[in-house]
N, C-alpha and C. Protein backbone atom coordinates (compact mmCIF):
# COMPACT_ATOMS: atom_id res chain seq x y z
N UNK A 1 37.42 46.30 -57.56
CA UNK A 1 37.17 45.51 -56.38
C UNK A 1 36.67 44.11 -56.74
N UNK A 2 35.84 43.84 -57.91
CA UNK A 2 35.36 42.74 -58.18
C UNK A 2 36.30 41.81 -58.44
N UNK A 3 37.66 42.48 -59.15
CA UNK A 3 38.93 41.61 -59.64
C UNK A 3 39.47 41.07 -58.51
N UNK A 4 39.53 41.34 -57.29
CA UNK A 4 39.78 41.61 -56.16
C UNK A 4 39.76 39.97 -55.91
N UNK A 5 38.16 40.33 -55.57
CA UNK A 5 36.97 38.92 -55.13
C UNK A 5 37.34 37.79 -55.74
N UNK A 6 37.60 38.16 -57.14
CA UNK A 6 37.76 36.98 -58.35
C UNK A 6 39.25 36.41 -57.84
N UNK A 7 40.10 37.12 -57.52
CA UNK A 7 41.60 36.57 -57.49
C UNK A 7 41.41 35.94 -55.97
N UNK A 8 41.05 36.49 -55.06
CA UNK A 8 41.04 35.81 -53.79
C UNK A 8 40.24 34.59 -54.05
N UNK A 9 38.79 34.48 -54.53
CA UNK A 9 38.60 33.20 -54.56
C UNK A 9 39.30 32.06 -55.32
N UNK A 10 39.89 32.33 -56.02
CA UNK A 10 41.01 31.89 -57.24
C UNK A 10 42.31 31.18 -56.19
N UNK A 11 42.70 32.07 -55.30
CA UNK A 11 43.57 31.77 -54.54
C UNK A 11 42.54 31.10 -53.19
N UNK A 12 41.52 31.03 -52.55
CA UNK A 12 41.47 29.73 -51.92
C UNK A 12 41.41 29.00 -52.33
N UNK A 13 40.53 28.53 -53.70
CA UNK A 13 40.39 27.31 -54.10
C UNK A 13 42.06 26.38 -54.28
N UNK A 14 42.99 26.89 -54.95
CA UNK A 14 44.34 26.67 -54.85
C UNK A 14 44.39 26.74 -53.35
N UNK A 15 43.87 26.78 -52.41
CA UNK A 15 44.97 26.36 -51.28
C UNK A 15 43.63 25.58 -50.94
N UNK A 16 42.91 25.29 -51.39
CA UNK A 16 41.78 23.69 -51.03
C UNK A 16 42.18 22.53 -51.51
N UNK A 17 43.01 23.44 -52.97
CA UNK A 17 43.42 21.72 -53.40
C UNK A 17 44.78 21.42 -52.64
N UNK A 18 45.31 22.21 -52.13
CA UNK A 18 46.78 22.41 -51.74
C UNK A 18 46.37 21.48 -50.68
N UNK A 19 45.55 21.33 -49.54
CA UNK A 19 45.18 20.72 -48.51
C UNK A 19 44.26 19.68 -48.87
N UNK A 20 43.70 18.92 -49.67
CA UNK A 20 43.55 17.94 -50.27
C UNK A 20 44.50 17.01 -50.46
N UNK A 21 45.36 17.73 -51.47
CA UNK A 21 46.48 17.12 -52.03
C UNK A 21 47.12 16.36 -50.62
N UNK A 22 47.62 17.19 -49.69
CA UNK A 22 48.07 16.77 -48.40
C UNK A 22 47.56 15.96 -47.18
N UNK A 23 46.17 15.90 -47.62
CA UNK A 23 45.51 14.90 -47.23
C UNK A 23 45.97 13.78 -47.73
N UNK A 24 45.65 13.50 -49.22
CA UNK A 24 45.81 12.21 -50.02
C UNK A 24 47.24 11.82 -49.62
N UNK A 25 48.42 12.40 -49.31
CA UNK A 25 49.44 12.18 -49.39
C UNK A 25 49.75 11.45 -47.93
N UNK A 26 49.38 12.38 -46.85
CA UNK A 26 49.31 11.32 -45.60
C UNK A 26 48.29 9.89 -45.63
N UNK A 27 46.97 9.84 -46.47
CA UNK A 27 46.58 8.49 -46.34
C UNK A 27 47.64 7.52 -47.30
N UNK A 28 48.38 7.92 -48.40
CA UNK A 28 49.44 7.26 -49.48
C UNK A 28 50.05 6.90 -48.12
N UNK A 29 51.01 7.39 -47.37
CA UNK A 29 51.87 7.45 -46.09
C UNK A 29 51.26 5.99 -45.28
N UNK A 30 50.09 6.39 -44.89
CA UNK A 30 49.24 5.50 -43.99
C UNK A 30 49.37 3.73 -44.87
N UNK A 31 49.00 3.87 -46.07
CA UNK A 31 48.68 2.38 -46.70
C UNK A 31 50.04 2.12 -46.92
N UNK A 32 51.04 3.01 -47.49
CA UNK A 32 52.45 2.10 -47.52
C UNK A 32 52.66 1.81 -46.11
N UNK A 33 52.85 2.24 -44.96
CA UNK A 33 53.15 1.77 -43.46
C UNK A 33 51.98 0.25 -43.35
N UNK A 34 51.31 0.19 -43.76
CA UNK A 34 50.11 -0.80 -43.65
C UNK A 34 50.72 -1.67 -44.60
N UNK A 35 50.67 -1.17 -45.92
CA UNK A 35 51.30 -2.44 -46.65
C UNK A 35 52.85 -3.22 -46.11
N UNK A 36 53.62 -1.94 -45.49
CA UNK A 36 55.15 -2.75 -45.30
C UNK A 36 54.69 -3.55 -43.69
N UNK A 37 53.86 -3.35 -42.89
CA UNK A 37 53.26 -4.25 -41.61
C UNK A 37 53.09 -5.37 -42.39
N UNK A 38 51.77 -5.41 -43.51
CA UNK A 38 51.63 -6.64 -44.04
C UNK A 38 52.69 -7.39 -44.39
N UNK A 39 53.30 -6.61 -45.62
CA UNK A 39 53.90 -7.52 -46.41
C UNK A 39 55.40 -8.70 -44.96
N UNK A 40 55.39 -7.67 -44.30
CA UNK A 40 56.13 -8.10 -43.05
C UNK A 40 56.13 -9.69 -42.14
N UNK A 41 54.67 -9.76 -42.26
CA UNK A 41 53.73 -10.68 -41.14
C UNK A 41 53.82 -11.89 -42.20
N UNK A 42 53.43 -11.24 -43.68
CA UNK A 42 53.62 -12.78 -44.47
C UNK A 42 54.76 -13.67 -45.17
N UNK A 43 55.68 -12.07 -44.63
CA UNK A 43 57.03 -13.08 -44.94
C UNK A 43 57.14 -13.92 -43.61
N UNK A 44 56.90 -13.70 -42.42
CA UNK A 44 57.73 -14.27 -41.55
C UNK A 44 56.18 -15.35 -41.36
N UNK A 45 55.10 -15.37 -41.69
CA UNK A 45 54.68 -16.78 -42.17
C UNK A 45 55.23 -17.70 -43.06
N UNK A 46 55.45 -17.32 -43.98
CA UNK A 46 56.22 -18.14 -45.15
C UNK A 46 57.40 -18.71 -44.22
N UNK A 47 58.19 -17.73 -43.77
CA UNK A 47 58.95 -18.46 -43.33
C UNK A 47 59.24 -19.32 -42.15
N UNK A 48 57.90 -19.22 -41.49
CA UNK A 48 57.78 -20.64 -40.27
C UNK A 48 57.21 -21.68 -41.09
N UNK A 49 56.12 -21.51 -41.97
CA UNK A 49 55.78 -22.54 -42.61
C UNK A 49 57.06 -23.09 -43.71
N UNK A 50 57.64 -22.42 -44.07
CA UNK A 50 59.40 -23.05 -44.56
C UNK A 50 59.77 -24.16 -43.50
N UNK A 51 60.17 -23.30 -42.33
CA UNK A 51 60.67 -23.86 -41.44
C UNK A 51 60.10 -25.42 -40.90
N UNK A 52 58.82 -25.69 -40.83
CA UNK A 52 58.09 -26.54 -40.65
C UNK A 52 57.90 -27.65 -41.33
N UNK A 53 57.86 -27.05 -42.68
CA UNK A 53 58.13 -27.68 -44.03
C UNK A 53 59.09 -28.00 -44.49
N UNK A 54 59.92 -28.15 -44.52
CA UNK A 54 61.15 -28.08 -45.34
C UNK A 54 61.52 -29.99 -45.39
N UNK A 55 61.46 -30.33 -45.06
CA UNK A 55 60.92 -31.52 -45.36
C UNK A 55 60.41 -32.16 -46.73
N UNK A 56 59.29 -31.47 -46.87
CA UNK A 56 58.60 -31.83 -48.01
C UNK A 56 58.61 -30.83 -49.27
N UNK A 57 59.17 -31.65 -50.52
CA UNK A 57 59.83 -30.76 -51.50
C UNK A 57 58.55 -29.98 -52.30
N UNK A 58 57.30 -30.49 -51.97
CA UNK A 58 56.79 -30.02 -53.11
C UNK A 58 56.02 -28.66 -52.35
N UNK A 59 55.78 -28.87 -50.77
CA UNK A 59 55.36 -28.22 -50.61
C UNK A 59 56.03 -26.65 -49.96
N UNK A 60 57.68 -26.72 -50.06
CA UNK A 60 58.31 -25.99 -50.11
C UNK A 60 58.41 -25.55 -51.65
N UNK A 61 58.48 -25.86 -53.30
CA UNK A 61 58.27 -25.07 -53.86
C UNK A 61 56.98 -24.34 -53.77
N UNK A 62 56.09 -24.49 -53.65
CA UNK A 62 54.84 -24.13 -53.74
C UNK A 62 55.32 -22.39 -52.21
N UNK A 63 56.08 -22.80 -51.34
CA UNK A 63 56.00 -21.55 -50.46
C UNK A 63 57.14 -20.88 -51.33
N UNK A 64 58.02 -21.48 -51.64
CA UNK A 64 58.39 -19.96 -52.74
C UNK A 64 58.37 -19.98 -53.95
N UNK A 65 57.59 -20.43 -54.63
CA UNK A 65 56.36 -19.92 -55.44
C UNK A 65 55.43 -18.65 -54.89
N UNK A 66 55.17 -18.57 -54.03
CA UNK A 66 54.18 -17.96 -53.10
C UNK A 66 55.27 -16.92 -52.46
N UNK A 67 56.04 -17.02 -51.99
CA UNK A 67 56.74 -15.89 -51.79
C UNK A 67 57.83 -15.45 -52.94
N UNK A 68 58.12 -15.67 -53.92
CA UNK A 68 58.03 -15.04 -55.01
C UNK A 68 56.89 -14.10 -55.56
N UNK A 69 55.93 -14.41 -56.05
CA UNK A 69 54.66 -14.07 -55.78
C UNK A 69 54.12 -12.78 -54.72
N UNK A 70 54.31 -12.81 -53.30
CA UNK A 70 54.05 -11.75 -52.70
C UNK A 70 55.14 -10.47 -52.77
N UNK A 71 56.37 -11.07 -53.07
CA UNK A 71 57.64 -10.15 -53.58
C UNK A 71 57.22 -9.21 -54.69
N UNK A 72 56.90 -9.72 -55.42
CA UNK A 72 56.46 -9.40 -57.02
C UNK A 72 55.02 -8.41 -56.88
N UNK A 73 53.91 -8.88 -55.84
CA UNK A 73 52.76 -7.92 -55.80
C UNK A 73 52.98 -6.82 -55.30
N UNK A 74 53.71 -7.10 -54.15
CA UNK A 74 54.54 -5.89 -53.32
C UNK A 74 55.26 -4.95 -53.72
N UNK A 75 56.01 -4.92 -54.47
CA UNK A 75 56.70 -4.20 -55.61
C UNK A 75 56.18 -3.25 -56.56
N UNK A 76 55.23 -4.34 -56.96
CA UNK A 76 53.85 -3.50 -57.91
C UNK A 76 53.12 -2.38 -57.10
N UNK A 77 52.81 -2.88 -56.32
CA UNK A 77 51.75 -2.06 -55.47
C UNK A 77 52.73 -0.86 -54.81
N UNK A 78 53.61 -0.92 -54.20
CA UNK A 78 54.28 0.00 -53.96
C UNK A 78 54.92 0.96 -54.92
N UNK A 79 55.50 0.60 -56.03
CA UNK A 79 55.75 1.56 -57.30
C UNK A 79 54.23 2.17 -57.91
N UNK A 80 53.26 1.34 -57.92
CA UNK A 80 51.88 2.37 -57.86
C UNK A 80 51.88 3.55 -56.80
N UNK A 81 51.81 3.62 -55.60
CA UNK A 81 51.93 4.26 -54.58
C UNK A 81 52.95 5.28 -54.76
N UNK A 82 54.09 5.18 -55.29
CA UNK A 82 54.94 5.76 -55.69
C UNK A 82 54.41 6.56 -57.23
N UNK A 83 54.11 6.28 -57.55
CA UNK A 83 53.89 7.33 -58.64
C UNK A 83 52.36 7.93 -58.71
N UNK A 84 51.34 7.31 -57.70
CA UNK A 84 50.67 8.37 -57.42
C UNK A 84 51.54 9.72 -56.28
N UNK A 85 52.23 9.26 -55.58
CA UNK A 85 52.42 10.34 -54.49
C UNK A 85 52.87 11.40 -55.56
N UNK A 86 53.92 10.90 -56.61
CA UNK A 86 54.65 11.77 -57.45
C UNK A 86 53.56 12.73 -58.34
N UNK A 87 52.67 12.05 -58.43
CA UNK A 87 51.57 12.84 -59.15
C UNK A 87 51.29 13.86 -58.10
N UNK A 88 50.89 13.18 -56.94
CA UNK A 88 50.30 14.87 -56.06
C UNK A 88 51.20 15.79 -55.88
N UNK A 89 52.46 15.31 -55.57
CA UNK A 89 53.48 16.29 -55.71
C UNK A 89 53.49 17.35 -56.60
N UNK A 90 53.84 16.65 -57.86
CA UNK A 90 53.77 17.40 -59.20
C UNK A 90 52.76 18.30 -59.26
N UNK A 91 51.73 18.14 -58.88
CA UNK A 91 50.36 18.74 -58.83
C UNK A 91 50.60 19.65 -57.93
N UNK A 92 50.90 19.56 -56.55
CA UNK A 92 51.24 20.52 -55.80
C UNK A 92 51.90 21.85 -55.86
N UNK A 93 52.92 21.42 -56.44
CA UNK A 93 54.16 22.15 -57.56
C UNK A 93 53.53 23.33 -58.54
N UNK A 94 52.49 22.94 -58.98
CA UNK A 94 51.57 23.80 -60.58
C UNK A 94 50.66 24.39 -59.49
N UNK A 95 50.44 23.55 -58.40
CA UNK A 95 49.08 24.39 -57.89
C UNK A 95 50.03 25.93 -57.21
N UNK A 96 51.49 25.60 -56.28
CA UNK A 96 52.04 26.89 -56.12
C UNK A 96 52.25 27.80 -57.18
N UNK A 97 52.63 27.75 -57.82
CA UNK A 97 53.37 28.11 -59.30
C UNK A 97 52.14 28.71 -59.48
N UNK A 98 50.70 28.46 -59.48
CA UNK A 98 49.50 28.96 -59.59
C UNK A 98 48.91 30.33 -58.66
N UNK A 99 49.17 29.71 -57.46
CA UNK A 99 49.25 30.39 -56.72
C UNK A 99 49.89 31.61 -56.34
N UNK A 100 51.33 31.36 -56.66
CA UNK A 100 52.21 32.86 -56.61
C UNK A 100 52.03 33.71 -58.13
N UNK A 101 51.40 33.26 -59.01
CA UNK A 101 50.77 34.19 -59.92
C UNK A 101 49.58 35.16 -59.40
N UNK A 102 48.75 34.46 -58.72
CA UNK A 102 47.59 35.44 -58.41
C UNK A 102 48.00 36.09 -57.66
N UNK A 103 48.80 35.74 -56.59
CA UNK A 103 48.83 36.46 -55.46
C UNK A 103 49.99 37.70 -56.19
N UNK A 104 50.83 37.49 -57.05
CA UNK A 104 51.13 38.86 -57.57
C UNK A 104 50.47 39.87 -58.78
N UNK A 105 49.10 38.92 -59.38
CA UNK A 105 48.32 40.03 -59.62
C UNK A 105 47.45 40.49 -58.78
N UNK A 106 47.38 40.10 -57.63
CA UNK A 106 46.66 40.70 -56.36
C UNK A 106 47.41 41.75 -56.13
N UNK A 107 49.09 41.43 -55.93
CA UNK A 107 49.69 42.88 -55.70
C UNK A 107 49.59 44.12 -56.74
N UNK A 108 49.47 43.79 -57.98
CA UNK A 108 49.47 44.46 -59.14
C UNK A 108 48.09 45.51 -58.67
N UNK A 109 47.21 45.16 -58.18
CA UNK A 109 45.49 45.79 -58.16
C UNK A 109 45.81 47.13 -57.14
């Protein structure tokens, strides 16, 4: 019976991280929707201040300079985002794989 206790708590903790994990993954969800709003709002600044500008040469390189620049952070930051999600995934993956072990030495008892 004690083996019992030991495997069941074994198996919530695997489904704590399981719901963790799925936490982290909807706030990942939340900041890319936030980042693609942002990155959104400052292109279409750049591009009224283009528009406004365009006129003046230096201060049109300087806006794409600058939107080069937010292209390039954006990218970054999103392929981060991207390979954390892939991490929880992956993690998710070992935590089942974990999981359907105990639960068939639970059946074994």
């Amino acid at each position: 019976m004690k083996k019992f206790e030991e495997i069941k708590s074994q198996i919530n903790q695997v489904e704590e991280s399981q719901i963790k994990n799925q936490q982290k993954i909807a706030a990942l969800d939340q900041i890319e929707k936030d980042l693609f709003e942002t990155n959104k709002r400052g292109q279409s600044l750049l591009e009224q201040l283009y528009f406004y500008w365009k006129k003046d040469p230096e201060i049109i390189n300087r806006l794409e300079q600058d939107q080069t620049d937010l292209n390039a952070h954006y990218r970054n930051v999103t392929d981060e985002l991207g390979t954390k999600r892939n991490a929880i995934i992956q993690e998710n993956r070992n935590l089942n794989d974990v999981q359907g072990e105990l639960y068939t030495k639970l059946r074994r008892l």
